[in-house]
Protein backbone atom coordinates (compact mmCIF):
# COMPACT_ATOMS: atom_id res chain seq x y z
CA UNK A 1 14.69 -9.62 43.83
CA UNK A 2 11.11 -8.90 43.43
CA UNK A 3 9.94 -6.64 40.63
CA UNK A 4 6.04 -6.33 41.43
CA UNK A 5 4.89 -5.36 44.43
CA UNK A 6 0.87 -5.39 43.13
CA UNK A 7 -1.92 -7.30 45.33
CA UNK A 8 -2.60 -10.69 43.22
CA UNK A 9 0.30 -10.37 40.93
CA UNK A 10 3.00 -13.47 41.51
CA UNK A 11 6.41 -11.69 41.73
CA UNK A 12 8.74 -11.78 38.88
CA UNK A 13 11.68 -13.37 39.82
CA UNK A 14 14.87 -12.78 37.13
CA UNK A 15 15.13 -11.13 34.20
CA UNK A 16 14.95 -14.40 31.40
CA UNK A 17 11.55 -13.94 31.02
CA UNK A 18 11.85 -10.33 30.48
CA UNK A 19 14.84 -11.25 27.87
CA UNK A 20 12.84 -13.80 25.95
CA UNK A 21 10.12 -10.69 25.54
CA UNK A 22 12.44 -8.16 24.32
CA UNK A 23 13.67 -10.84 21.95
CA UNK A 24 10.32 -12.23 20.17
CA UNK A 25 9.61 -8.28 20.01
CA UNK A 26 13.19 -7.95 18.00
CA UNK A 27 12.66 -10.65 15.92
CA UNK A 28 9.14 -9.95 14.99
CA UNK A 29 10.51 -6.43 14.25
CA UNK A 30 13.29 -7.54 12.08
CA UNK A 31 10.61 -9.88 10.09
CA UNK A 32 8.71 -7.24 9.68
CA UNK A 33 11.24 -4.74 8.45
CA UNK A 34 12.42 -7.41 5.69
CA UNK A 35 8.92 -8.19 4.41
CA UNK A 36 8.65 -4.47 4.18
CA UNK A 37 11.43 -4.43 2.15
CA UNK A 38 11.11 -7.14 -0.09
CA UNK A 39 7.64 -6.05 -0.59
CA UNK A 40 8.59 -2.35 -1.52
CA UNK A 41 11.36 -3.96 -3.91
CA UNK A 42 8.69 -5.45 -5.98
CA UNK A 43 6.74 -2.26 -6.19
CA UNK A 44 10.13 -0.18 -6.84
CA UNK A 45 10.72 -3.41 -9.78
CA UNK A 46 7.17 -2.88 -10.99
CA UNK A 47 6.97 0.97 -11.41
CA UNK A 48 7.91 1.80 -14.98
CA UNK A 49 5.45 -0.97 -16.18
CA UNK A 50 2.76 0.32 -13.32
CA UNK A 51 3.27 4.16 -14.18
CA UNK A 52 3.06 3.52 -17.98
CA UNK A 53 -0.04 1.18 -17.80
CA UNK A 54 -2.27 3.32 -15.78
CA UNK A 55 -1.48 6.53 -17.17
CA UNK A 56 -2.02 5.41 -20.58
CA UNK A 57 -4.96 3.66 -19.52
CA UNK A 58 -6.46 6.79 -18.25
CA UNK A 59 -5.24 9.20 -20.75
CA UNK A 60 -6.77 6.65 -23.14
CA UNK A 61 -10.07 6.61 -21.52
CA UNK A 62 -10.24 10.03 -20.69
CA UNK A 63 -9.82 10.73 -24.91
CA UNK A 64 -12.19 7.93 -25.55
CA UNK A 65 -15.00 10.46 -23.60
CA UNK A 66 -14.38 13.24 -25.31
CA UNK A 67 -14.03 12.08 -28.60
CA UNK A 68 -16.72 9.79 -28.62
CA UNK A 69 -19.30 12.71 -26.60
CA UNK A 70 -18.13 16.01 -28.63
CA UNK A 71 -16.80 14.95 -31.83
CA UNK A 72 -18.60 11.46 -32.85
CA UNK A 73 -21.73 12.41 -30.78
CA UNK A 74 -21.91 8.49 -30.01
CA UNK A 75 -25.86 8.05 -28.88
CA UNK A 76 -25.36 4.33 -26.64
CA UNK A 77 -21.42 5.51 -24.97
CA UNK A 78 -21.11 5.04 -21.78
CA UNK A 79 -19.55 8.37 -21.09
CA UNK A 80 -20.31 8.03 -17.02
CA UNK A 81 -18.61 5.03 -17.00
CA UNK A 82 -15.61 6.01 -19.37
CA UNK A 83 -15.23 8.49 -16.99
CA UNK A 84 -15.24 7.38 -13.89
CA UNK A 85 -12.89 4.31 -15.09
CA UNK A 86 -10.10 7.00 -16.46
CA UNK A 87 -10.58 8.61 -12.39
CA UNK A 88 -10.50 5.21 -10.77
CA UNK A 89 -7.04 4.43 -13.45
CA UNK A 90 -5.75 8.01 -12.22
CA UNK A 91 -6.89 7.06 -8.54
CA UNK A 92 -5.04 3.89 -8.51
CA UNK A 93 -1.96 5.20 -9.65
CA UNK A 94 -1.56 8.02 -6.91
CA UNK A 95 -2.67 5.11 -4.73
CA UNK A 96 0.65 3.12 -5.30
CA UNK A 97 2.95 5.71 -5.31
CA UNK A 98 1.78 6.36 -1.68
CA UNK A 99 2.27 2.94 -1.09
CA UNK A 100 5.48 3.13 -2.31
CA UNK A 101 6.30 6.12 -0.03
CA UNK A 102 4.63 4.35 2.97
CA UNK A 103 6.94 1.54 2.47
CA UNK A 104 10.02 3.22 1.36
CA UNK A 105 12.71 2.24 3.48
């Protein structure tokens, strides 16, 4: 029973080799579901600690920059960089929680 009928293809003859497809396709789907799990249990593990860390680490910065530019009136602080650290902090954390969601099971 010939399955292709193309010029310059050799016929395919039985369905094994059609079989042994589908199932490296099934296993490399299965791997990849459990790494995708195992990898979204550490971040699910790691989320109190994650949350807490950047958003204090933000909040902390972001109070750092205005105290030190409207209340101290600090000449040499690096308020750009203050800044832009308590956005990337902030960034980051939205960041992982899509991760999370893009690996939520």
């Amino acid at each position: 029973m010939e399955y292709s009928t193309s010029p310059g293809r050799a016929p395919l003859r039985g369905s094994w080799l059609r079989s042994l497809v589908a199932a490296a396709i099934t296993l490399l789907l299965i791997a990849a579901h459990a790494a995708r799990l195992g990898v979204f249990a550490v971040l699910a593990a790691l989320e109190p600690i994650i949350r807490i860390l950047l958003s204090l680490l933000a909040m902390g910065g972001l109070a750092a920059c205005v105290l030190y530019r409207f209340v101290v009136h600090a000449p040499h602080f690096p308020f750009g960089l203050m800044l832009m650290l308590s956005a990337g902090f902030s960034v980051l954390l939205v960041l992982y929680y899509l991760a999370m969601r893009a690996l939520s099971p």
